[in-house]
C-alpha atoms as a PDB file:
ATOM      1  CA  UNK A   1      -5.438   5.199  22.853  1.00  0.00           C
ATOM      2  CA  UNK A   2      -2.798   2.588  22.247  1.00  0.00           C
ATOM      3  CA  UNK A   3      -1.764   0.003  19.857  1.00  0.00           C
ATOM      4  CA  UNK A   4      -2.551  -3.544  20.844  1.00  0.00           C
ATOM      5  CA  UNK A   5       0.089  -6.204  21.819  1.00  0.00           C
ATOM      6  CA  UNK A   6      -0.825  -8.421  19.559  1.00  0.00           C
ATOM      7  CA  UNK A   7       0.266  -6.665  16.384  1.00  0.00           C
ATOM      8  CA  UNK A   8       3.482  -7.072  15.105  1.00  0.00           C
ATOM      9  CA  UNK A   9       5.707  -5.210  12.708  1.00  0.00           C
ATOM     10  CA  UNK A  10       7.937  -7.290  10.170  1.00  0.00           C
ATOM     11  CA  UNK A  11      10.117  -6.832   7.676  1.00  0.00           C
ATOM     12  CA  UNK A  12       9.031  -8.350   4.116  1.00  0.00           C
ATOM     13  CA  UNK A  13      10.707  -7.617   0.997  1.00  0.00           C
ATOM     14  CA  UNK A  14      12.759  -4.755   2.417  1.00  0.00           C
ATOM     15  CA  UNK A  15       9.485  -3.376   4.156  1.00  0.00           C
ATOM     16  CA  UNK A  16       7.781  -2.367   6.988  1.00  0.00           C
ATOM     17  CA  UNK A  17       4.213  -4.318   7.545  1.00  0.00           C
ATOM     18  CA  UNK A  18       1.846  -4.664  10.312  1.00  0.00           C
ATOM     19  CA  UNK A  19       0.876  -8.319  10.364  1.00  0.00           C
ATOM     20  CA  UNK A  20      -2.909  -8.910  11.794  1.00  0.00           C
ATOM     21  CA  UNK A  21      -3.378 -12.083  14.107  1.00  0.00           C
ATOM     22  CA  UNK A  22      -4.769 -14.999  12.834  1.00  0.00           C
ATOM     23  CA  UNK A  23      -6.432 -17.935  14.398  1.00  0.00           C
ATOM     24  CA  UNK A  24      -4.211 -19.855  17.198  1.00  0.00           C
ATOM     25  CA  UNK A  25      -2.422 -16.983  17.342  1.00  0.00           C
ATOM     26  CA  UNK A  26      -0.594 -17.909  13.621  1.00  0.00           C
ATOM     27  CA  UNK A  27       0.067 -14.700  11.967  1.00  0.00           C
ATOM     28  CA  UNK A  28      -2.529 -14.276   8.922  1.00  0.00           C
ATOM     29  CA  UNK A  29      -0.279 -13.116   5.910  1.00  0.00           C
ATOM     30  CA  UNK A  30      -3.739 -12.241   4.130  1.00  0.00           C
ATOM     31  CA  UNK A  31      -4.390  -9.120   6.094  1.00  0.00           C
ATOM     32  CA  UNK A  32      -1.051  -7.122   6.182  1.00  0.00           C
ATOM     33  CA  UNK A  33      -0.944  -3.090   6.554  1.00  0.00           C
ATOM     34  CA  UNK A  34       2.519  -1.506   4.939  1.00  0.00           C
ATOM     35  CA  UNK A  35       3.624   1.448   7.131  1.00  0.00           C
ATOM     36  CA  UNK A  36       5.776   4.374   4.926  1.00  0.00           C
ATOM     37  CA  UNK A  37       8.893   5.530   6.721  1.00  0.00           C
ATOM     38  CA  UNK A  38       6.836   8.759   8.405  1.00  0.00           C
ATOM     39  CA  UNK A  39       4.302   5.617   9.958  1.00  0.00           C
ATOM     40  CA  UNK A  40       7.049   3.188  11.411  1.00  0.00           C
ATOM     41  CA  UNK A  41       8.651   5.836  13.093  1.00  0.00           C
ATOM     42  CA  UNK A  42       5.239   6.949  14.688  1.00  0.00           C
ATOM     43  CA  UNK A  43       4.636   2.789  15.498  1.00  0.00           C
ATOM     44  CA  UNK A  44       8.327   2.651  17.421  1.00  0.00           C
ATOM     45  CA  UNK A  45       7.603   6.106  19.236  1.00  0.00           C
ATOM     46  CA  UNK A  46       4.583   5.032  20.693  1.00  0.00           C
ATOM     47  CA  UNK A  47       3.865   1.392  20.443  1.00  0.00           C
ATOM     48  CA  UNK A  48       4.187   0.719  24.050  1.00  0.00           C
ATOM     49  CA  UNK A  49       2.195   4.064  25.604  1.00  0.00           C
ATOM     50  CA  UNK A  50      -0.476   5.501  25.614  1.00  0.00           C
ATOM     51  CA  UNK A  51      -0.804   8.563  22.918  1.00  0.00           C
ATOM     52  CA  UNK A  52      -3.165  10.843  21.528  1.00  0.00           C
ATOM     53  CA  UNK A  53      -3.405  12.431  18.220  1.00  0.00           C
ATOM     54  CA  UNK A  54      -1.618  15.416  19.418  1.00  0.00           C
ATOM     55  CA  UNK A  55       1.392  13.219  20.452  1.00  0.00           C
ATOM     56  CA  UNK A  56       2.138  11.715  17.064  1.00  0.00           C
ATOM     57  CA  UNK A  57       1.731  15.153  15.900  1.00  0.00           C
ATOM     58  CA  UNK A  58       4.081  16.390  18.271  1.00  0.00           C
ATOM     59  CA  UNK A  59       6.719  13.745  16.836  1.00  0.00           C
ATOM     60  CA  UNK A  60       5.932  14.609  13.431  1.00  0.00           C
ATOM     61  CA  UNK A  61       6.821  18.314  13.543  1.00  0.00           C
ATOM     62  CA  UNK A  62       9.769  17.459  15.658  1.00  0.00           C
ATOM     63  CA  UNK A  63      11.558  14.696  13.463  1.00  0.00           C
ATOM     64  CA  UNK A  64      10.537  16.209   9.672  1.00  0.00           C
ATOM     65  CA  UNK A  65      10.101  19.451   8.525  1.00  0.00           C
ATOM     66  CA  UNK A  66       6.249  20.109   8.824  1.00  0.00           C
ATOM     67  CA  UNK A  67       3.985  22.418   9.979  1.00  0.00           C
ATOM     68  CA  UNK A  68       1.493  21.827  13.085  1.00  0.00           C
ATOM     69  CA  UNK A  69      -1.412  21.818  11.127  1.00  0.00           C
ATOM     70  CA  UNK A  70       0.036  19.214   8.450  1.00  0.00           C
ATOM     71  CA  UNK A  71       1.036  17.161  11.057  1.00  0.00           C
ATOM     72  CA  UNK A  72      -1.962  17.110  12.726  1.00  0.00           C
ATOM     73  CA  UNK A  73      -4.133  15.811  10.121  1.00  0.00           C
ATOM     74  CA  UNK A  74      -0.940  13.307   8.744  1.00  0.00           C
ATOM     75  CA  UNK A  75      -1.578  12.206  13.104  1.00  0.00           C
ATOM     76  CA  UNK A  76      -5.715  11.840  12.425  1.00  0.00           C
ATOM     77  CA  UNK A  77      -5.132   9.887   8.832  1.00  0.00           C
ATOM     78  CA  UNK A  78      -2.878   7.348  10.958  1.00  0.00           C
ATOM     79  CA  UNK A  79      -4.674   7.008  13.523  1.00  0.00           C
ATOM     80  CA  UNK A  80      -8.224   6.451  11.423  1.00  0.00           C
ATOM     81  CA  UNK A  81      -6.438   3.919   9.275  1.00  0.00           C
ATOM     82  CA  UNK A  82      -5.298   1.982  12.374  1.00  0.00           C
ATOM     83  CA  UNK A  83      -8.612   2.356  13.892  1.00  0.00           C
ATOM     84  CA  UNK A  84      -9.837   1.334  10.588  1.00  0.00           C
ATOM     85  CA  UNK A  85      -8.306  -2.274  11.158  1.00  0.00           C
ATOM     86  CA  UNK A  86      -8.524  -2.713  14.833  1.00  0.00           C
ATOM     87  CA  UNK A  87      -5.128  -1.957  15.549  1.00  0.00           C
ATOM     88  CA  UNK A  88      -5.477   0.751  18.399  1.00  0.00           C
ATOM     89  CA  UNK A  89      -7.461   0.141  21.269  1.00  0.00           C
ATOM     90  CA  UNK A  90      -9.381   3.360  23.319  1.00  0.00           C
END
């Protein structure tokens, strides 16, 4: 899977959220998704590839102090709520 082009991360009131397209291509600052620390870094890891949920696993365990089977299911929560909003593509 991987994230589509059009979404954009900005920074708004000292944090990180994922601003959905609008019409025209303005940015609609109705629909906004707030990404925790754990989720940007996931977003900048592997916003411009391809990546399964192993791979953000993969990043999890090596960047914080988590087990495999934590970090897999952290992966599958992310991944669902991007999915969720249309923000990853198959």
């Amino acid at each position: 899977m991987k994230i589509r082009e059009e979404y954009k991360v900005r920074e708004m009131a000292g944090e990180h959220v994922i601003v959905m397209p609008g019409r025209g291509g303005a940015a609609d600052m109705t629909r906004i998704v707030s990404l925790n620390p754990s989720s940007m870094y996931l977003w900048e890891k592997l916003r411009e590839r391809e990546f399964t949920a192993a791979d953000a696993a993969l990043l999890l365990t090596e960047r914080y102090e988590v087990d495999a089977d934590t970090a897999r299911q952290d992966a599958e929560r992310w991944i669902a709520s991007l999915a969720e909003c249309g923000i990853v593509e198959k």
